[in-house]
Protein backbone atom coordinates (compact mmCIF):
# COMPACT_ATOMS: atom_id res chain seq x y z
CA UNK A 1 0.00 0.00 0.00
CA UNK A 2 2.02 2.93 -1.66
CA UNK A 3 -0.69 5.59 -0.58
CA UNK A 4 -3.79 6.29 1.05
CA UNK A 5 -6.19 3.10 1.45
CA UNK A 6 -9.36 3.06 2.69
CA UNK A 7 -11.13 0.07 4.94
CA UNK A 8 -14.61 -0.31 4.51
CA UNK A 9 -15.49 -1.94 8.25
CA UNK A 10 -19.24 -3.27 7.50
CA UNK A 11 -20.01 -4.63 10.86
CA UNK A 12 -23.03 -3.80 10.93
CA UNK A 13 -23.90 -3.40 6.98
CA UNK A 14 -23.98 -0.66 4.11
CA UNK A 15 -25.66 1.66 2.10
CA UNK A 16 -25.61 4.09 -0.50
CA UNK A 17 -26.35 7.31 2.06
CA UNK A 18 -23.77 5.05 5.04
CA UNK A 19 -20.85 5.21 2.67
CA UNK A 20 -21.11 8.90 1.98
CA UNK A 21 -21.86 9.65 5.38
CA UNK A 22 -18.75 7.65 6.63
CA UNK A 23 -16.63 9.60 4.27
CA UNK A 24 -17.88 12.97 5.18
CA UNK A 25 -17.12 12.04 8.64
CA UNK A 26 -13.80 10.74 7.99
CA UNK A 27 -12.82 14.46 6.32
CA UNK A 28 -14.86 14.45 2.82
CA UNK A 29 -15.34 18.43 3.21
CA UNK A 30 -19.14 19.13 2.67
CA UNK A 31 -18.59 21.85 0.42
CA UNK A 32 -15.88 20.57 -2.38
CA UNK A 33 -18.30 17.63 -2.71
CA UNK A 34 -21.20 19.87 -3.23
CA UNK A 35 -19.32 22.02 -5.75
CA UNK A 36 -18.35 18.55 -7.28
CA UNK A 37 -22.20 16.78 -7.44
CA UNK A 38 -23.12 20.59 -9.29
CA UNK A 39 -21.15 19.23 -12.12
CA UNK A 40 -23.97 17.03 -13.24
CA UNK A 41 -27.22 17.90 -14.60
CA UNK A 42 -28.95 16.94 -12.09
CA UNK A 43 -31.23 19.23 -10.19
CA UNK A 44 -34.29 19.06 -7.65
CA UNK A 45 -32.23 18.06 -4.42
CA UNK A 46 -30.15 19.25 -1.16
CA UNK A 47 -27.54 17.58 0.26
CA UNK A 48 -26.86 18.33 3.89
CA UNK A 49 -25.87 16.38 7.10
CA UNK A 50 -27.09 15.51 10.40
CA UNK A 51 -24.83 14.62 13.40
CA UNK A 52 -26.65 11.46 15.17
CA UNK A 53 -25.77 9.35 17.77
CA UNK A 54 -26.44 5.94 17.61
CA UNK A 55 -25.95 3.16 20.73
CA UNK A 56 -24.06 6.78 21.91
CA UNK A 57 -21.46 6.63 19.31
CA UNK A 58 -21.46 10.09 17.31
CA UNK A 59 -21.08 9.89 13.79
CA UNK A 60 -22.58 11.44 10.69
CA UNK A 61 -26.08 10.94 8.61
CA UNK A 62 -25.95 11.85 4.39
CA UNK A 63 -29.17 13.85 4.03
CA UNK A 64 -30.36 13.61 0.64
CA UNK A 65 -33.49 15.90 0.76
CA UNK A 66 -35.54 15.54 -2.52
CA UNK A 67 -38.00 18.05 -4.28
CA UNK A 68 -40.36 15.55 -6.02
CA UNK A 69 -40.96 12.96 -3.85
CA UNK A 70 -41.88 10.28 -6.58
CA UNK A 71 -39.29 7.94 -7.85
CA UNK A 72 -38.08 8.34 -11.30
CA UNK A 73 -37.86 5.14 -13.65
CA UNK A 74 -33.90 5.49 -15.47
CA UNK A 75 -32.20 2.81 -17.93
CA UNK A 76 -28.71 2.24 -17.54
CA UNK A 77 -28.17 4.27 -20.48
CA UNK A 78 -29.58 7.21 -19.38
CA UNK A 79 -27.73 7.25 -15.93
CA UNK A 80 -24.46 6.96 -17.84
CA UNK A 81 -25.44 9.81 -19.89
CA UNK A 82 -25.48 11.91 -17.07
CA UNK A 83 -22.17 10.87 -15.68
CA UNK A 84 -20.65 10.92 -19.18
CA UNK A 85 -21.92 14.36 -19.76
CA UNK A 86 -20.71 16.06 -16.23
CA UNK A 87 -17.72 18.43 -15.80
CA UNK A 88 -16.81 15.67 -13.36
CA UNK A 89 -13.12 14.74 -12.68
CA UNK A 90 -12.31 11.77 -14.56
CA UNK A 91 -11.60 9.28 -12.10
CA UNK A 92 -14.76 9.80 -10.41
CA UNK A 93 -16.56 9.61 -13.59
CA UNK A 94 -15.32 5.94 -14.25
CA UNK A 95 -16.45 5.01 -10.67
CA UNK A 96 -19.82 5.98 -10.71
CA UNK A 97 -20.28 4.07 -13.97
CA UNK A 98 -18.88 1.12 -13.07
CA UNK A 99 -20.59 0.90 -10.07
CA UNK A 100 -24.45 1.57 -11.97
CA UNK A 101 -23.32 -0.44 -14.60
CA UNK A 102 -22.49 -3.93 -12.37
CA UNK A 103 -25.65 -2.98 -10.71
CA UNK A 104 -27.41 -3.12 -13.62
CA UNK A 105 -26.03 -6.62 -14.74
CA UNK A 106 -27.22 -7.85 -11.22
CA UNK A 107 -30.54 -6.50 -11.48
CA UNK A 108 -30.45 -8.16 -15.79
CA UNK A 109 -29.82 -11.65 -13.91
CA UNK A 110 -31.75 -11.58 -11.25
CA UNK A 111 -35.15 -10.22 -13.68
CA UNK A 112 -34.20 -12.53 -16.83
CA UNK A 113 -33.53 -9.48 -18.99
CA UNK A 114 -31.05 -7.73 -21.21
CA UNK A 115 -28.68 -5.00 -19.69
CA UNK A 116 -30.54 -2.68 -21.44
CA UNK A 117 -33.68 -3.17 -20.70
CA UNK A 118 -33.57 -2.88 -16.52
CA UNK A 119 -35.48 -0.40 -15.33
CA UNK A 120 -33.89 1.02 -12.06
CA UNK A 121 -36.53 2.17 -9.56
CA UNK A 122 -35.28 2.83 -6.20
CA UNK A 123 -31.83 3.32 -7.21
CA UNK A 124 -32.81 5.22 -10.60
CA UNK A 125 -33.91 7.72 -7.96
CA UNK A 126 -31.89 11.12 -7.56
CA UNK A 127 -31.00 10.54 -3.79
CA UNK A 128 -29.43 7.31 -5.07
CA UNK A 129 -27.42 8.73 -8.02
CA UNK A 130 -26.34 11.32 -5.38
CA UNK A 131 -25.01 8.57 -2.86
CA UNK A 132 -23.61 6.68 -5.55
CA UNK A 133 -21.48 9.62 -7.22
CA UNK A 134 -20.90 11.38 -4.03
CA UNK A 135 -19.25 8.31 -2.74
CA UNK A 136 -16.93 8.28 -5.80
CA UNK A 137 -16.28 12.12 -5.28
CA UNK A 138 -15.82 11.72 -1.57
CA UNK A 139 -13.15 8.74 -2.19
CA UNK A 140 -11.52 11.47 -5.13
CA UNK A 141 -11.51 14.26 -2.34
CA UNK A 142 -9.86 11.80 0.22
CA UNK A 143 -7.37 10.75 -1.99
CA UNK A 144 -8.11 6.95 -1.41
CA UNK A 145 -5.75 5.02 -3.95
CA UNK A 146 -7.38 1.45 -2.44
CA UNK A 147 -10.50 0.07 -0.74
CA UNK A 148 -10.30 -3.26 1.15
CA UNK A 149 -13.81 -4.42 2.58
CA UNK A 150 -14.66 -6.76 6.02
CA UNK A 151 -16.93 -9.59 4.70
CA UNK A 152 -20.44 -8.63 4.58
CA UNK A 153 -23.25 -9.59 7.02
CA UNK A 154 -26.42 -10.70 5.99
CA UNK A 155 -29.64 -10.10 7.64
CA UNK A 156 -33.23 -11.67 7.50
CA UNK A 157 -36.61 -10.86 7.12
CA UNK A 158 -38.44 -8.84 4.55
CA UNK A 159 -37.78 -5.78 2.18
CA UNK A 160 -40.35 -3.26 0.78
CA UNK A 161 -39.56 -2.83 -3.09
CA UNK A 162 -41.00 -1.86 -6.11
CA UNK A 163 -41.36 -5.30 -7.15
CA UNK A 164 -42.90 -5.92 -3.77
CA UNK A 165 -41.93 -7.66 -0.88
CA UNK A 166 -38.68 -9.65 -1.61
CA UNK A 167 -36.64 -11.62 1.42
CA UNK A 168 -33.13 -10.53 2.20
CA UNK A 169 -30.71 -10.11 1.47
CA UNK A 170 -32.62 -8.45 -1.35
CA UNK A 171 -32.16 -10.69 -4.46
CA UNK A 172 -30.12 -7.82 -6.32
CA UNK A 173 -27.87 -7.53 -3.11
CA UNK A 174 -27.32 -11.39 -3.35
CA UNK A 175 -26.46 -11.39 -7.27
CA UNK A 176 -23.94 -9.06 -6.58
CA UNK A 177 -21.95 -11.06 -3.70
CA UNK A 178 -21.81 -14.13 -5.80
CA UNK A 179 -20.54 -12.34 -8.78
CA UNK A 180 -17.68 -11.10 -7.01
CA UNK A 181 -17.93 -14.25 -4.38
CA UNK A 182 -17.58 -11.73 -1.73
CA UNK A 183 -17.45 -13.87 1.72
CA UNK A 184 -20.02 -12.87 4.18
CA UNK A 185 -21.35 -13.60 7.78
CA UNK A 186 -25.04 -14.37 8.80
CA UNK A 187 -26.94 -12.20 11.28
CA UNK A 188 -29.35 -12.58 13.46
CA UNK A 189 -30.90 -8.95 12.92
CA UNK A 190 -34.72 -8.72 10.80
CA UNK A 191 -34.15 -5.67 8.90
CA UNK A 192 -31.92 -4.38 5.08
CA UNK A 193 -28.07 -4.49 6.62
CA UNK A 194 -26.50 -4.86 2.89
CA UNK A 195 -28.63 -2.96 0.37
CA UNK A 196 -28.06 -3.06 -3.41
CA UNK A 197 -26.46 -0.03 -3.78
CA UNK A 198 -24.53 -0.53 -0.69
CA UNK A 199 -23.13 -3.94 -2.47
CA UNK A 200 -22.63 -2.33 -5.64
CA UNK A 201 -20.69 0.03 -3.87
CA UNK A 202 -18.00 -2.23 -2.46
CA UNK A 203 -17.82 -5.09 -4.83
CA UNK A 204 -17.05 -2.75 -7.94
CA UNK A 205 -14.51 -0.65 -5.48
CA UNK A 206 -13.37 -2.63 -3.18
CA UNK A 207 -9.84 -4.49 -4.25
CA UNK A 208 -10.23 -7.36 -1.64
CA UNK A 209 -12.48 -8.66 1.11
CA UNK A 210 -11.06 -10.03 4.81
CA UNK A 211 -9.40 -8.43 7.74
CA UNK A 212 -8.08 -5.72 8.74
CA UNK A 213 -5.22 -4.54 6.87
CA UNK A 214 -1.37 -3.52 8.35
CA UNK A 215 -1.30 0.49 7.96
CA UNK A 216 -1.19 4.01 9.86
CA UNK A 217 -4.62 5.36 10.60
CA UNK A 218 -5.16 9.03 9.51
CA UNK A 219 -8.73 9.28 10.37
CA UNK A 220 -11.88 7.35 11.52
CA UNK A 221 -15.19 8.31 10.09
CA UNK A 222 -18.86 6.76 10.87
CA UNK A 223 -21.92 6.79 8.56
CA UNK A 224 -25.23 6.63 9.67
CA UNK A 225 -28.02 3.96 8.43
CA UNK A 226 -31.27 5.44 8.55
CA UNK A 227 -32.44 2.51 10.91
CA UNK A 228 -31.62 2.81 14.68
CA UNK A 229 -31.64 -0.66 16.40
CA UNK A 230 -30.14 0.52 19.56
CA UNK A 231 -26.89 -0.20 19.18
CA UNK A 232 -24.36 1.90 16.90
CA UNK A 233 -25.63 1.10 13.44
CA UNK A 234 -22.49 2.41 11.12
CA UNK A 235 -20.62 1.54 8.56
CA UNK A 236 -17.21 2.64 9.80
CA UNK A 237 -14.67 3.74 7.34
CA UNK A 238 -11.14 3.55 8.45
CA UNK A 239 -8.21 6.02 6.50
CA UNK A 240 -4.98 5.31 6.55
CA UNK A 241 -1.11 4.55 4.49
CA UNK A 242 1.04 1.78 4.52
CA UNK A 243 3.07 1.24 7.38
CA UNK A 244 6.64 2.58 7.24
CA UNK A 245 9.77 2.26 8.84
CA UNK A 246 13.00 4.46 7.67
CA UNK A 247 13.15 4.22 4.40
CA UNK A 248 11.15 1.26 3.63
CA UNK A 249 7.10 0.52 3.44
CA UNK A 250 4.81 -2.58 4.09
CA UNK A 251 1.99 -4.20 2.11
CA UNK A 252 -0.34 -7.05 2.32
CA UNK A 253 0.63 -9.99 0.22
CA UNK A 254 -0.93 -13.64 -0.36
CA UNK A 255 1.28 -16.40 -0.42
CA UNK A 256 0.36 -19.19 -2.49
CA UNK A 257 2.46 -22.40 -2.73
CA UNK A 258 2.42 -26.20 -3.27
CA UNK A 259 4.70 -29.01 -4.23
CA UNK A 260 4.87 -31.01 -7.18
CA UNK A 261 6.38 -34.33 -7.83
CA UNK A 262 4.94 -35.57 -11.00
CA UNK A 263 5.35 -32.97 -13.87
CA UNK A 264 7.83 -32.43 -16.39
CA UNK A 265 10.36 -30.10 -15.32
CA UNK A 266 10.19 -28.13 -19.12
CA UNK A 267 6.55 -27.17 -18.09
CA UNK A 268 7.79 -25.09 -15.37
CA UNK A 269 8.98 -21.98 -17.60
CA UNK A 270 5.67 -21.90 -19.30
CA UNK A 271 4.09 -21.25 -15.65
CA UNK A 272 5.98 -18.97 -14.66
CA UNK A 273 5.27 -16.51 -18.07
CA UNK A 274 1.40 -17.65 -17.25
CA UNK A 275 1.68 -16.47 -13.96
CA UNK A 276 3.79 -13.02 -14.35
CA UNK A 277 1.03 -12.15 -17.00
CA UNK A 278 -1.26 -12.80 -14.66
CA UNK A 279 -0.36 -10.27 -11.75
CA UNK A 280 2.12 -12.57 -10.06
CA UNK A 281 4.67 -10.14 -8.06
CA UNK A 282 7.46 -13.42 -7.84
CA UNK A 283 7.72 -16.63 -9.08
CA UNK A 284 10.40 -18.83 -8.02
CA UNK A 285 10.94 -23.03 -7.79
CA UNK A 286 12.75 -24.76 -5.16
CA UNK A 287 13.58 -28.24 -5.03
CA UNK A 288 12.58 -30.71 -2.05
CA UNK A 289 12.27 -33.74 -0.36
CA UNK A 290 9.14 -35.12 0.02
CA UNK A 291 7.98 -38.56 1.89
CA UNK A 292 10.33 -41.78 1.10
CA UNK A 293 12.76 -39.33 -0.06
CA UNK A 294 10.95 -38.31 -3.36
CA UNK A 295 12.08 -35.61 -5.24
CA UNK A 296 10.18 -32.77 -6.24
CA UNK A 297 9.58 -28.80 -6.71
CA UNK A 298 7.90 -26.35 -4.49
CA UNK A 299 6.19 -24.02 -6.55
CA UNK A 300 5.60 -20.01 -4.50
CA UNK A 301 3.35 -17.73 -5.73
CA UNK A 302 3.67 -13.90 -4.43
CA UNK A 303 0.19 -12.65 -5.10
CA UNK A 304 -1.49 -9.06 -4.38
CA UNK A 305 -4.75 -10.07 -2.41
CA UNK A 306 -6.87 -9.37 -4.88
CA UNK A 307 -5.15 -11.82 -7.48
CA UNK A 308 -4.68 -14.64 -5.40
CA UNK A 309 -8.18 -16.28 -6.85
CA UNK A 310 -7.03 -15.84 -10.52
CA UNK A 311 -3.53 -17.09 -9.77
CA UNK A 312 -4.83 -20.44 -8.01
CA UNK A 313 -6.99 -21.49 -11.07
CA UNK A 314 -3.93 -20.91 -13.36
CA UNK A 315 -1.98 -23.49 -10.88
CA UNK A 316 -4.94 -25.67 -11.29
CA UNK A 317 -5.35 -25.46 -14.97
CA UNK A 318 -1.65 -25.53 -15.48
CA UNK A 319 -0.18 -28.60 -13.37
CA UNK A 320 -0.69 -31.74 -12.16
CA UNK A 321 -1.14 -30.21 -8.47
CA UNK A 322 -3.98 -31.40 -6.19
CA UNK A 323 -3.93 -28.98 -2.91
CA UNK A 324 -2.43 -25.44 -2.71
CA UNK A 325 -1.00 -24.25 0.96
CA UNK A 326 -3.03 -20.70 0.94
CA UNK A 327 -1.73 -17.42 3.57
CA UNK A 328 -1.63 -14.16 4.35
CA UNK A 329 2.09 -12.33 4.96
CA UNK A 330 3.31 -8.68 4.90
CA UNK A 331 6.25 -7.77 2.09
CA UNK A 332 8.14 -5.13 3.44
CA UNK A 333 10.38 -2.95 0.71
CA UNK A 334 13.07 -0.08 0.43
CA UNK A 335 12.14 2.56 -1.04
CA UNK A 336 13.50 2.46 -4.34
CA UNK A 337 13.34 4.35 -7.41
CA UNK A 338 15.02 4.36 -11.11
CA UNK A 339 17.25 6.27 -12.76
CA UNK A 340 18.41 6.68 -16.40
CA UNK A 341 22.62 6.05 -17.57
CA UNK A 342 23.15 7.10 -20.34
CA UNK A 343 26.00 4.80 -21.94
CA UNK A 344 27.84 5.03 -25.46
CA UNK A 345 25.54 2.17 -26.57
CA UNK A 346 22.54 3.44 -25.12
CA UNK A 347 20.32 3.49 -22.02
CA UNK A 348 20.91 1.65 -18.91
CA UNK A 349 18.56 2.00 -15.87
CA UNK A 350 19.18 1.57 -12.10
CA UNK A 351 17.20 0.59 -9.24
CA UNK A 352 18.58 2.38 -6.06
CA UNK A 353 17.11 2.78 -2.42
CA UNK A 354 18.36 4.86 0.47
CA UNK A 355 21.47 3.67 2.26
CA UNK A 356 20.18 1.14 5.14
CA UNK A 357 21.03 2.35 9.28
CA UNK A 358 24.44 3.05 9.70
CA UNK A 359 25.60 2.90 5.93
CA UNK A 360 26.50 6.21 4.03
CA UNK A 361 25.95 5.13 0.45
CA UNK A 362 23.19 4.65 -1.38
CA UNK A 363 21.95 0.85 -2.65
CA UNK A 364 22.04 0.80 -5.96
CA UNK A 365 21.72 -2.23 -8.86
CA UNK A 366 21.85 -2.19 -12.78
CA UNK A 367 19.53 -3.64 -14.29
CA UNK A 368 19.96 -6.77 -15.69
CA UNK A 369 17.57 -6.86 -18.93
CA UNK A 370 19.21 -3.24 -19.83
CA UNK A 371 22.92 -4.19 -19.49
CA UNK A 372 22.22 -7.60 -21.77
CA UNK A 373 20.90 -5.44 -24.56
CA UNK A 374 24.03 -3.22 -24.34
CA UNK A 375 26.37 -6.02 -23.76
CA UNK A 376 25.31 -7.77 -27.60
CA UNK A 377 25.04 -3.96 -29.03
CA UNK A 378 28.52 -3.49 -28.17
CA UNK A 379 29.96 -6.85 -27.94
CA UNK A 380 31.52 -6.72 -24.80
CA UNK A 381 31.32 -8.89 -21.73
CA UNK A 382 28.18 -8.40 -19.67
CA UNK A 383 30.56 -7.77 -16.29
CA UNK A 384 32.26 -5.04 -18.73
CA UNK A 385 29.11 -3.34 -19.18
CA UNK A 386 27.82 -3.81 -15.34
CA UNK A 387 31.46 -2.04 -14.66
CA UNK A 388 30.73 0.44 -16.99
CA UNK A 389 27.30 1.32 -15.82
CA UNK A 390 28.35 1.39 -12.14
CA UNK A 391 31.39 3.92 -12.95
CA UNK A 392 29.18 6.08 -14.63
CA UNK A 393 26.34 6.32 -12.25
CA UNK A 394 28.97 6.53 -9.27
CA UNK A 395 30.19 9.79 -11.42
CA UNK A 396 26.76 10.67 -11.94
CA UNK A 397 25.98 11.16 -8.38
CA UNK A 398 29.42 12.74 -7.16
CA UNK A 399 28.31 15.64 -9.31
C-alpha cells in the first residue's frame, strides 16, 4: 500500500447514504463535494448532514433531501449519460459508472432481462445517483488510492420494493456477492443491513475482502443507516497509508504455494510466463524432499490479495497439483526508485534505495535486462558493461 487506502469496516452493513456519510465524517469536506455533485445535470435536491448518535457513538447521517418525492424510472443508459456528460473529474466519472453499470447486470440476472432493458426504480432515484457519485467524489476528495472491505453480514426478514416484498438479502444484493464471491457472515438482525447499492458500492470498489489490513490510521469516520436498532448502526470507514519504517514501506501480500512431484520439469517456464502475465509479483521453484525421499519442486506464488483467486486457477489449470498451501504475509520494501545512464551504446537504468542504518551510500543495482541489450550492441562482456554502468552512475551522483 504505496498511498492512502481506505477500509470499509461493515459490521453492521452498508448503504448508499452510510458510505457517503462515513466519508464525510472521515474528512470528505461538505462543500468541495457539493461544488463537485453541481457538475452534473442533475437538479431538484439538497444535500446536507445531520450529526446522530447511535448506541451513543457520534457519527454522521448523508441527508439527501428531494423536491419531487416520486421515484423516477432510469435505464442504464440514461444514468451513464449523465455521468458521461458532467464536468466531473475523470476518475470519479469511471467510478460511478462502473458501479451503476455492475448494478445493472445484477438487477439483468436476477429479472431474466437484457442489460438494457432494466429499469432502475429505487436506485434510478436522484437521492441514489447522489449517494452513488458522491461516494466516488468523496473517495476522489480523500485521496483513497485502495479500498479493502470486512466480509459482509447478511440479515433476515423482509424488504419493501418496487417489485414488492422480496426476502433478504434483497435478491439484487445477493447477485452481486456471488458475482464477485464476496465472503459474508449471517446475522441474526430482521431488517436491510447490505442494500443493493450498498453492495454495488464495495464489490465494484473494493480491491479485496477479509481483515483488517497492516497500515497508519489518519482518520476514523462513521456513517449513519437510517435505521436505529439501539446499538451503533455504522458503517465505519477507516483512513490510513502503509506502514513505514525508515526508508522502507509494508503491504499485504498472499502467499500461495504447493509441491509437485509428478510434472515435467520443461513445463515449469511456461508457468511462470502464465503467472507473471497474470499479476504474479514473484515466481520462483525450489527443489525438495518429500515422503520416502521423493524428489520434487515447491512451486511459490507472491500474489497481491486481490489476485490470489485468478492465480490459483492458473496453478490448477496448469499442473498436475492437487492442494495449494493458501496465507496471508506482509512484504516489506526499500524505497527504491530508477534512474536513467546514459551509456555510449545506449540506455541503462538503475534501481537504487536509500542507504540502510548506519551505511553512508546509497543501494544501488543495474539492471539486468538493460545491461544484456548493451552487452550484444557493443559486444563486450556483460561484467564489462555492469562495470561500466556502475562507474558512470557513481560519477553521476558525485556531481
Amino acid at each position: 500500500m504505496n498511498g492512502k487506502t481506505i477500509y470499509f469496516d461493515c459490521y453492521s452493513g452498508i448503504s448508499g447514504d452510510m458510505a457517503l456519510g462515513a466519508l464525510i465524517d472521515a474528512g470528505a469536506d461538505l462543500k468541495q463535494l457539493k461544488e463537485l455533485l453541481s457538475k452534473m445535470n442533475l437538479g431538484g435536491y439538497s444535500l446536507e448532514t445531520e450529526q446522530v448518535k447511535r448506541g451513543g457513538l457520534a457519527g454522521t447521517r448523508a441527508v439527501v433531501s428531494l423536491e419531487d418525492k416520486q421515484p423516477v424510472e432510469r435505464h442504464l443508459s440514461g444514468i451513464l449519460e449523465l455521468i458521461d456528460s458532467s464536468e466531473l473529474p475523470g476518475p470519479v466519472k469511471v467510478k460511478s459508472s462502473a458501479i451503476f453499470t455492475r448494478l445493472a447486470e445484477a438487477e439483468a440476472a436476477v429479472h431474466g432481462m437484457p442489460v438494457e432493458k432494466v429499469h432502475f426504480h429505487e436506485v434510478g432515484a436522484v437521492d441514489a445517483i447522489v449517494d452513488i457519485v458522491g461516494t466516488a467524489a468523496a473517495l476522489h476528495l480523500l485521496q483513497v488510492d485502495k479500498i479493502i472491505c470486512s466480509p459482509l453480514p447478511i440479515g433476515r426478514g423482509e424488504v419493501q420494493t418496487a417489485h414488492g416484498r422480496l426476502p433478504l438479502p434483497a435478491p439484487a444484493t445477493l447477485e452481486l456477492i456471488a458475482m464477485r464471491q464476496v465472503p459474508v457472515k449471517g446475522s441474526n438482525h430482521e431488517f436491510e443491513m447490505v442494500t443493493p447499492t450498498g453492495a454495488a458500492i464495495v464489490t465494484t470498489l473494493a480491491e479485496s475482502f477479509g481483515p483488517f489490513p497492516t497500515y497508519t490510521v489518519n482518520a476514523v469516520g462513521y456513517g449513519a443507516g437510517t435505521i436505529d436498532p439501539g446499538y451503533p448502526n455504522y458503517l465505519r470507514v477507516i483512513l490510513g497509508e502503509a506502514a513505514r519504517l525508515k526508508g522502507s514501506y509494508e503491504e499485504e501480500v498472499t502467499m500461495i504455494e504447493t509441491n509437485i512431484d509428478d510434472q515435467n520439469p520443461e513445463h515449469f517456464s511456461y508457468l511462470m510466463e502464465q503467472l507473471f502475465s497474470k499479476g504474479a509479483l514473484d515466481v520462483y521453484f525450489t527443489p525438495v524432499q518429500m515422503k520416502k525421499n521423493r524428489p520434487a519442486v515447491q512451486l511459490n506464488i507472491l500474489s497481491p490479495p486481490e489476485k490470489a483467486d485468478s492465480l490459483k486457477e492458473i496453478v490448477f489449470y496448469e499442473t498436475s497439483t492437487l492442494g495449494l498451501r493458501i496465507y496471508n504475509a506482509r512484504k516489506m520494501m526499500r524505497q527504491r526508485e530508477t534512474v536513467t545512464i546514459e551509456t555510449e551504446w545506449g540506455p541503462a537504468r538503475v534501481k537504487t534505495s536509500p542507504p540502510a542504518p548506519g551505511q553512508a551510500e546509497l543501494h544501488f543495482a543495474p539492471e539486468y535486462e538493460d545491461c544484456k541489450e548493451l552487452a550484444r550492441k557493443s559486444g563486450l562482456p556483460l561484467k564489462e558493461i555492469y562495470r561500466i554502468t556502475e562507474i558512470l552512475f557513481r560519477n553521476r551522483e558525485q556531481k
